[in-house]
N, C-alpha and C. Protein backbone atom coordinates (compact mmCIF):
# COMPACT_ATOMS: atom_id res chain seq x y z
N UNK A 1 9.05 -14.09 -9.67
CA UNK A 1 8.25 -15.30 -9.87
C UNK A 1 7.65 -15.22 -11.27
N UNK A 2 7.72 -16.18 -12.10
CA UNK A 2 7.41 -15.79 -13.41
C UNK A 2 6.09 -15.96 -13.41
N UNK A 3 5.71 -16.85 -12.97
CA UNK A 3 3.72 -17.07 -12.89
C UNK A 3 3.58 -15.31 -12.41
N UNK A 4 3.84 -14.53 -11.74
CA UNK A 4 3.15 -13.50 -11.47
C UNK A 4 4.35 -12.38 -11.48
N UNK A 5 4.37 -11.92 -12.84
CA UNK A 5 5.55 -10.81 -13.35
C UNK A 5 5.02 -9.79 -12.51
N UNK A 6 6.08 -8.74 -12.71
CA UNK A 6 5.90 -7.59 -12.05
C UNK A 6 5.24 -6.65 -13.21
N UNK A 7 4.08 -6.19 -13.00
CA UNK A 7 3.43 -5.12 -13.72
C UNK A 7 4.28 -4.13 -15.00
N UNK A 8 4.19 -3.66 -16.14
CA UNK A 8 5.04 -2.86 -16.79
C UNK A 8 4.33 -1.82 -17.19
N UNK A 9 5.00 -0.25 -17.08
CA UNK A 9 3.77 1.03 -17.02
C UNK A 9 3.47 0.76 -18.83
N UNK A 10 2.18 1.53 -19.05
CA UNK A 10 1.52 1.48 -20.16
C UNK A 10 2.81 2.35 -20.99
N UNK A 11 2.58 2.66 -22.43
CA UNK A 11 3.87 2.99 -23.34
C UNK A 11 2.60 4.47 -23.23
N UNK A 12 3.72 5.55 -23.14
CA UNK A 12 3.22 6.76 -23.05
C UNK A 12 3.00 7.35 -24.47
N UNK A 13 1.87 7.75 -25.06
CA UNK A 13 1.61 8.48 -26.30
C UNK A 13 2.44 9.56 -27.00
N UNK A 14 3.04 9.61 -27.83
CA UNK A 14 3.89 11.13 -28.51
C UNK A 14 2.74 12.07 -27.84
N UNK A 15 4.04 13.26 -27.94
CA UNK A 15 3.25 14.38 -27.81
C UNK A 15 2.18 14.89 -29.46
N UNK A 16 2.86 14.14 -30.29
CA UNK A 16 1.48 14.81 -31.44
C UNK A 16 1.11 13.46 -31.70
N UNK A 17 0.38 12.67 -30.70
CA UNK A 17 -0.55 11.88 -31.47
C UNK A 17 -1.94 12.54 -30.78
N UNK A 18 -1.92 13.71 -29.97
CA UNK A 18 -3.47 14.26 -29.84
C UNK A 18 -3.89 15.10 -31.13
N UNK A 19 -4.81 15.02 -31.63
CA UNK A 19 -5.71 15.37 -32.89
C UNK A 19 -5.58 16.69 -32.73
N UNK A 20 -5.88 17.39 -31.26
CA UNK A 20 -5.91 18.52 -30.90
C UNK A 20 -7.74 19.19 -30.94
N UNK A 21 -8.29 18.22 -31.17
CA UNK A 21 -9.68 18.69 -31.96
C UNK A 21 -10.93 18.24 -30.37
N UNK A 22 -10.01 17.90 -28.94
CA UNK A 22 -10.92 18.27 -27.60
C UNK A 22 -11.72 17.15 -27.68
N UNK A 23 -11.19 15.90 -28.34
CA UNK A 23 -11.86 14.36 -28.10
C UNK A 23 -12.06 14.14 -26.30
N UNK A 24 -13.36 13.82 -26.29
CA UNK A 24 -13.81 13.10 -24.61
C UNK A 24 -13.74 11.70 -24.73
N UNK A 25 -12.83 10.71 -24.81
CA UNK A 25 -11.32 10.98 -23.58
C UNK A 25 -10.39 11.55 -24.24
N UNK A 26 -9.44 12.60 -24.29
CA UNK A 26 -8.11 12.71 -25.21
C UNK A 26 -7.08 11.16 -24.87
N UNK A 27 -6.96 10.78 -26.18
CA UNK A 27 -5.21 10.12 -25.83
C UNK A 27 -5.16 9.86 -24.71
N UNK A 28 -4.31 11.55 -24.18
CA UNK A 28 -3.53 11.58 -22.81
C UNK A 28 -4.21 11.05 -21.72
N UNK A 29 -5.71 11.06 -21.34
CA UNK A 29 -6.44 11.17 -20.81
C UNK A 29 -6.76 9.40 -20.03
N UNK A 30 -6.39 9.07 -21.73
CA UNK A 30 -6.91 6.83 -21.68
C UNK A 30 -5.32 7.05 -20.64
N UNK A 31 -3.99 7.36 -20.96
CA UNK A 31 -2.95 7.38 -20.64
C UNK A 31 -2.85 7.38 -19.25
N UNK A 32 -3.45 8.39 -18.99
CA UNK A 32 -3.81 8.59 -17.30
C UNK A 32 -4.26 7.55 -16.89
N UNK A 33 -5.26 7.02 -17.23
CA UNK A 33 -6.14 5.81 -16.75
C UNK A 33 -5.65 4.77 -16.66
N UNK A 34 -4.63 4.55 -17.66
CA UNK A 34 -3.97 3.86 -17.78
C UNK A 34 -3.10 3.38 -16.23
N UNK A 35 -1.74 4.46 -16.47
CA UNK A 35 -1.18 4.57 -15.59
C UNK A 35 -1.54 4.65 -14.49
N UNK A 36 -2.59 5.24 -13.90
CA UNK A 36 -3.67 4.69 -12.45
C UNK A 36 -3.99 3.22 -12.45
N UNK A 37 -4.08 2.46 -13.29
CA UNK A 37 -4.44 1.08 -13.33
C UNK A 37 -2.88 0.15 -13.02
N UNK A 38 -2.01 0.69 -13.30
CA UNK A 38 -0.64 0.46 -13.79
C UNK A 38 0.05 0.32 -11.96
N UNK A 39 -0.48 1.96 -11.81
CA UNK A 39 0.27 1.88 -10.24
C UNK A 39 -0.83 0.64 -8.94
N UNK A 40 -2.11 0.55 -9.37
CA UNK A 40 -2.73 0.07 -8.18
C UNK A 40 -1.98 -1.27 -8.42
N UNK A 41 -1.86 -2.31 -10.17
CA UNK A 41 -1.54 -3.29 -9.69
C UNK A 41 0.14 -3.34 -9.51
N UNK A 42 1.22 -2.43 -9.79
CA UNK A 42 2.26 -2.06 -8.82
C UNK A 42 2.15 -2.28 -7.56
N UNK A 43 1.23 -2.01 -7.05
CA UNK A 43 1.17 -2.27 -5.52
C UNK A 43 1.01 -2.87 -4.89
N UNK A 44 -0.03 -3.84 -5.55
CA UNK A 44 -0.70 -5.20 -5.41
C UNK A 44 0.18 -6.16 -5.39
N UNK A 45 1.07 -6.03 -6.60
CA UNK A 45 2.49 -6.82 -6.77
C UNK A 45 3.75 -6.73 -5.18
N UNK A 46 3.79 -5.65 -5.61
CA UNK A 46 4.83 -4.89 -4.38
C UNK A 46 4.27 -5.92 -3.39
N UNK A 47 2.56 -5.62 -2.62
CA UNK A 47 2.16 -6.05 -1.19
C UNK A 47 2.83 -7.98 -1.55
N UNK A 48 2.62 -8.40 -2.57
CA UNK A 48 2.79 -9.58 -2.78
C UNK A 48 3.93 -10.16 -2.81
N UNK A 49 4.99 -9.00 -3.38
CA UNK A 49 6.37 -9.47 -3.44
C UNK A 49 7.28 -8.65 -2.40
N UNK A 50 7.41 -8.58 -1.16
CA UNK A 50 7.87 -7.99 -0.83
C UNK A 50 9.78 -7.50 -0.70
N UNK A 51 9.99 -8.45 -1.13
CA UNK A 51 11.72 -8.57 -1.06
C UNK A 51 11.42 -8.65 -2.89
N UNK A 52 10.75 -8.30 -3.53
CA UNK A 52 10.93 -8.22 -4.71
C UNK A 52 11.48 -6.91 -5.71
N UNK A 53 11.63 -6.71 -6.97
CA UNK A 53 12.17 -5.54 -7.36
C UNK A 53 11.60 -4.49 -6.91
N UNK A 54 12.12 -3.20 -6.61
CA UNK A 54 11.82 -2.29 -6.63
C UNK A 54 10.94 -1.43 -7.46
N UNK A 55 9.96 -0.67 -7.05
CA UNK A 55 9.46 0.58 -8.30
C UNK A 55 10.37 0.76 -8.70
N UNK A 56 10.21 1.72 -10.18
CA UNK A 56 10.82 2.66 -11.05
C UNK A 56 10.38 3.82 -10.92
């Protein structure tokens, strides 16, 4: 349904874009958060679309 696409995961960070210098959040860290935000509305979608595409 185009009014309500299916969710797309966040673009994952290189491995050297951390500074390395112990930033509170690292990078990886927003990344995570990310991707937790990514899967709930995955699911939300999913409960909504049910004969719709599959996860990845």
């Amino acid at each position: 349904m185009a009014s309500d696409p299916m969710p797309t995961p966040p673009v994952q960070p290189d491995l050297d874009a951390c500074c390395g210098n112990g930033c509170d959040p690292c990078i990886f860290d927003l990344h995570d958060l990310e991707m937790d935000r990514y899967r709930q509305a995955l699911r939300a979608w999913q409960a909504r679309h049910p004969d719709g595409a599959a996860a990845a």
